[in-house]
N, C-alpha and C. Protein backbone atom coordinates (compact mmCIF):
# COMPACT_ATOMS: atom_id res chain seq x y z
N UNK A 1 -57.47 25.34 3.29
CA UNK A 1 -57.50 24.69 2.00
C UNK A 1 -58.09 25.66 0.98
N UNK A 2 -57.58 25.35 -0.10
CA UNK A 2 -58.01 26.54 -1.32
C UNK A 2 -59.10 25.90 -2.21
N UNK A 3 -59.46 26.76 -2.52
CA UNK A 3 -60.75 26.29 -3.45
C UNK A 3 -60.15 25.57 -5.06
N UNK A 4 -60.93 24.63 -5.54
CA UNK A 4 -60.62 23.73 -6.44
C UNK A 4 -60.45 24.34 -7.72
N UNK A 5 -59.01 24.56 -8.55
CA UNK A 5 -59.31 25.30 -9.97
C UNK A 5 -60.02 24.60 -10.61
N UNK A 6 -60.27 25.07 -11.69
CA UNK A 6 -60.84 24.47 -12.84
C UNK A 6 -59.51 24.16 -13.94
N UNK A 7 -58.76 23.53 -14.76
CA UNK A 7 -58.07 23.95 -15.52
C UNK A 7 -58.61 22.86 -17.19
N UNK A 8 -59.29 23.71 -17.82
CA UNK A 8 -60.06 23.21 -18.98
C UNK A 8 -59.03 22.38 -20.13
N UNK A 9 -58.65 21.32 -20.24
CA UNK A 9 -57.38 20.66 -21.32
C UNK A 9 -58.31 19.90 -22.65
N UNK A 10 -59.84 20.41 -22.73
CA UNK A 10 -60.41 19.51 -23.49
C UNK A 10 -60.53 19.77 -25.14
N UNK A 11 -60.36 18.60 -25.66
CA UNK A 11 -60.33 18.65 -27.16
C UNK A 11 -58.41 18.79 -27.25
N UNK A 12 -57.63 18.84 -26.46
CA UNK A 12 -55.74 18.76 -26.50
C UNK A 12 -55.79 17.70 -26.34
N UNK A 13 -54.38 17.22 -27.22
CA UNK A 13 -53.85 15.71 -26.73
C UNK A 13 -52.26 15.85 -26.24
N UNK A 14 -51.84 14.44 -26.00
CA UNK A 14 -51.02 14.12 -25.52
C UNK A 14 -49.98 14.92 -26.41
N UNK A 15 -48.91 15.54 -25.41
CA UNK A 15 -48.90 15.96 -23.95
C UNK A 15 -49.79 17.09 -23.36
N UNK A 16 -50.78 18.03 -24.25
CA UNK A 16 -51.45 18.97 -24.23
C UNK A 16 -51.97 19.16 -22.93
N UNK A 17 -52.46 18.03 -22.21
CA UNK A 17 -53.39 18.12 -20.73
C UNK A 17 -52.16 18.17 -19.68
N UNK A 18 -51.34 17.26 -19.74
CA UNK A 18 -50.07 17.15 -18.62
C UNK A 18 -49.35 18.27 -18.96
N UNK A 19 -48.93 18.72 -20.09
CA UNK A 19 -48.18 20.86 -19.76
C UNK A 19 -49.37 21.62 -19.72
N UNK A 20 -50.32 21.25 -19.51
CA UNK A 20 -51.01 22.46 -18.79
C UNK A 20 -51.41 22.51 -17.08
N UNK A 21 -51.03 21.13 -16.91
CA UNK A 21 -51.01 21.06 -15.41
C UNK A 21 -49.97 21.37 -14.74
N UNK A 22 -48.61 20.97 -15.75
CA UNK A 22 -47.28 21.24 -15.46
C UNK A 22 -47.33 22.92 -15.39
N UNK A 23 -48.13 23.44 -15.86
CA UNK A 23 -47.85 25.11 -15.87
C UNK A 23 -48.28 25.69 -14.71
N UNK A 24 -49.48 25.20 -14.42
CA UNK A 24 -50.24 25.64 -13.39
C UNK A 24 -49.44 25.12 -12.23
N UNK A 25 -49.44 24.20 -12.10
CA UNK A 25 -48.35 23.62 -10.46
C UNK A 25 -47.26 24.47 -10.44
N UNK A 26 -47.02 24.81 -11.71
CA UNK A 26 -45.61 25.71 -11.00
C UNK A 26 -46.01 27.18 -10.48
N UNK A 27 -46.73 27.39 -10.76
CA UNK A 27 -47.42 28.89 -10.14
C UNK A 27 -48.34 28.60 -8.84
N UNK A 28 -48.78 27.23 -8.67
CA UNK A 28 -49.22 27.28 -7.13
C UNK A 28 -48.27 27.32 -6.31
N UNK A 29 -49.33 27.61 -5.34
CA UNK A 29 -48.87 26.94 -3.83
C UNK A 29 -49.31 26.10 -3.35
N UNK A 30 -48.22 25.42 -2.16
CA UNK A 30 -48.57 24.10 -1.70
C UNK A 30 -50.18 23.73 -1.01
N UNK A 31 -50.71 22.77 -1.09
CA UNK A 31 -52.20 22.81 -1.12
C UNK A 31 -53.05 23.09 -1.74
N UNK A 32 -52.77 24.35 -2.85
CA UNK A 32 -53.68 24.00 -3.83
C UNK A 32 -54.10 22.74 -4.66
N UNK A 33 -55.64 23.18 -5.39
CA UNK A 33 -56.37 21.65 -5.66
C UNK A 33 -56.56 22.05 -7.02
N UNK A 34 -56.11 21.04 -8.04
CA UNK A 34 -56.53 21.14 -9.23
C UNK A 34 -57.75 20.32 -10.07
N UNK A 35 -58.48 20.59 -10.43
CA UNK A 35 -59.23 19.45 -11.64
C UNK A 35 -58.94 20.15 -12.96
N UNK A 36 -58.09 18.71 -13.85
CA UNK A 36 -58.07 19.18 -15.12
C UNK A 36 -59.35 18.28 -15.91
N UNK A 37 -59.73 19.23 -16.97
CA UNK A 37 -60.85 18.67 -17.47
C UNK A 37 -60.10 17.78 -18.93
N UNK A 38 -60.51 16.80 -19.47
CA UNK A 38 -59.51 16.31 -20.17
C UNK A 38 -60.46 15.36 -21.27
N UNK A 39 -60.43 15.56 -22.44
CA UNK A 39 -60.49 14.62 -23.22
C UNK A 39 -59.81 13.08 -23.82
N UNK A 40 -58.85 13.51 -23.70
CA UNK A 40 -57.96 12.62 -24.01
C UNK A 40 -57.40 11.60 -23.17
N UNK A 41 -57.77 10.33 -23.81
CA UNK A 41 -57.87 9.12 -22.68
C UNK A 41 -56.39 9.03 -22.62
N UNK A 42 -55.36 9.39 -22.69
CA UNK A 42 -53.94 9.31 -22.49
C UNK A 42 -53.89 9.72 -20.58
N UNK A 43 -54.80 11.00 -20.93
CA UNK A 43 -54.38 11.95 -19.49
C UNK A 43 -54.95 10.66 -18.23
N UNK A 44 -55.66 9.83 -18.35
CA UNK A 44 -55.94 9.55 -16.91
C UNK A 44 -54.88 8.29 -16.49
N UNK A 45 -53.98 7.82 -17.42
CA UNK A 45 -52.84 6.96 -17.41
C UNK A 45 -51.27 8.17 -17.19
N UNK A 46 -51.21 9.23 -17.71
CA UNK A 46 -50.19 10.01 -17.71
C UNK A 46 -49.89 10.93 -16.28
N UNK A 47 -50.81 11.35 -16.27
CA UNK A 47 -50.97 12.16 -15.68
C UNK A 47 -51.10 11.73 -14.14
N UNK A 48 -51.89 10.73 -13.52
CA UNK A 48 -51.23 10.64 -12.39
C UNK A 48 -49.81 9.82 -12.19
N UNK A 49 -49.68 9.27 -13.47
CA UNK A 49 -47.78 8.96 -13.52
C UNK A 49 -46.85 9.89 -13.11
N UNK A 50 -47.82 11.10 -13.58
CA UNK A 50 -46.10 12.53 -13.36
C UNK A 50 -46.25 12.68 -12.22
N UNK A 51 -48.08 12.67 -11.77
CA UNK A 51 -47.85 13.34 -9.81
C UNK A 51 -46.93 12.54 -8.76
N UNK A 52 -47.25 11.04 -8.93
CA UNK A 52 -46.53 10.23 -8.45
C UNK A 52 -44.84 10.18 -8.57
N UNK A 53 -44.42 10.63 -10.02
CA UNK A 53 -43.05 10.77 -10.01
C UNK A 53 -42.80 11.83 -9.01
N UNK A 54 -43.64 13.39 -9.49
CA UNK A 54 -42.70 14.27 -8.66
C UNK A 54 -43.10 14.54 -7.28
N UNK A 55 -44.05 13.94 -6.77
CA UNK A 55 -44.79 13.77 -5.05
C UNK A 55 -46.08 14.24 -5.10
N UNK A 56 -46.59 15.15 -5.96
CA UNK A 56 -47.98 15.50 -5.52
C UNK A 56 -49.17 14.66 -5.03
N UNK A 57 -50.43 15.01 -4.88
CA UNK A 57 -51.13 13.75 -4.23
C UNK A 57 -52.50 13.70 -5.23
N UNK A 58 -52.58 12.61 -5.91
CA UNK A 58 -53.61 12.56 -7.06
C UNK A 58 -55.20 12.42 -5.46
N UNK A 59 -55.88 12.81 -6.52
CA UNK A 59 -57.69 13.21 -5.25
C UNK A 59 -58.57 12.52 -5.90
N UNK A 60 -58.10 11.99 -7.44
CA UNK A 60 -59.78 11.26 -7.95
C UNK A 60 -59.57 11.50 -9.18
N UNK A 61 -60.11 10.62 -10.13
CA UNK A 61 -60.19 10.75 -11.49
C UNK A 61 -61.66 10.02 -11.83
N UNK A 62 -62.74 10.56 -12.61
CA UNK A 62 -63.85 10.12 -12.82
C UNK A 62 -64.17 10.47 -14.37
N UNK A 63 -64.36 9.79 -14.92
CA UNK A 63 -65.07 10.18 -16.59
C UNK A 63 -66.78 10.28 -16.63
N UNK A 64 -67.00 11.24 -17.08
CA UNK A 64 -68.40 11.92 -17.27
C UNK A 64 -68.87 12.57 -18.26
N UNK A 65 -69.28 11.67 -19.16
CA UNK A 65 -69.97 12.11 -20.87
C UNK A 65 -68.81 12.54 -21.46
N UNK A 66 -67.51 11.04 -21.78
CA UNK A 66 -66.49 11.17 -22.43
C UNK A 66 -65.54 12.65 -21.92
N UNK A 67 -65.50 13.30 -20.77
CA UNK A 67 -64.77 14.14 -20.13
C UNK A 67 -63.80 13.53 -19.14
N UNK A 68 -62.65 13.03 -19.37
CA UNK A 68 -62.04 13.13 -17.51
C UNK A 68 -61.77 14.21 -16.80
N UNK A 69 -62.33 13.67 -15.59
CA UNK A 69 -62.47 14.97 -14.13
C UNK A 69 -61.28 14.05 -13.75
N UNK A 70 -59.85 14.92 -14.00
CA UNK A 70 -58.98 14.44 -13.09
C UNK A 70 -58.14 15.36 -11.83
N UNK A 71 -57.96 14.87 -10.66
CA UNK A 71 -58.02 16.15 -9.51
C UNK A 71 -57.14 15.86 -8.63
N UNK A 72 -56.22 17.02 -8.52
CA UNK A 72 -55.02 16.58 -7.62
C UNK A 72 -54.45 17.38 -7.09
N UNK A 73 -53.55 17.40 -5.84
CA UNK A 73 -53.49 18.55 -5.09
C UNK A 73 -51.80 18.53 -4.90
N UNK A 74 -51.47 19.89 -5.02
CA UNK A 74 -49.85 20.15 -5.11
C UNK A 74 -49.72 20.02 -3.03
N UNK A 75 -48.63 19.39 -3.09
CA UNK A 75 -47.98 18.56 -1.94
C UNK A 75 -46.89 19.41 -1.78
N UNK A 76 -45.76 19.90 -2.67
CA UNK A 76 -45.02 20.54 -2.26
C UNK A 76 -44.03 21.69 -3.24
C-alpha cells in the first residue's frame, strides 16, 4: 500500500476540488490513497458521486475547522 497524498483543493469551488482529483487519479496507480483537502461543501456530496460512478473506493470523509478531509483510494 502507498502512502496517503495530500492533494490541497482549498479556497476552489465547484468543480475546482473534483478536477483536481480527476487529475491526479489519472496519473496514479491502482492502490494509491488520496486525501483531498477541500473547502467547498459541494466536494463532500460530488465527489464521492464521481468515485462511485467510475469504481474507485471512497475511505472517509471528515470536516475539521470548516476543511473537508475527503479520502479515497484508486481501485482501478
Amino acid at each position: 500500500m502507498s502512502e496517503m497524498r495530500i492533494i490541497d483543493a482549498r479556497d476552489t469551488f465547484c468543480p475546482g476540488p473534483l478536477m483536481e482529483l480527476i487529475s491526479y487519479m489519472k496519473r496514479a496507480s491502482v492502490g494509491d490513497e488520496f486525501e483531498l483537502l477541500s473547502t467547498d461543501k459541494g466536494s463532500v456530496n460530488d465527489i464521492p458521486e464521481w468515485i462511485k460512478k467510475v469504481g474507485h473506493e471512497m475511505l472517509g470523509s471528515e470536516q475539521v475547522e470548516g476543511v473537508w478531509h475527503i479520502k479515497v483510494r484508486k481501485a482501478k
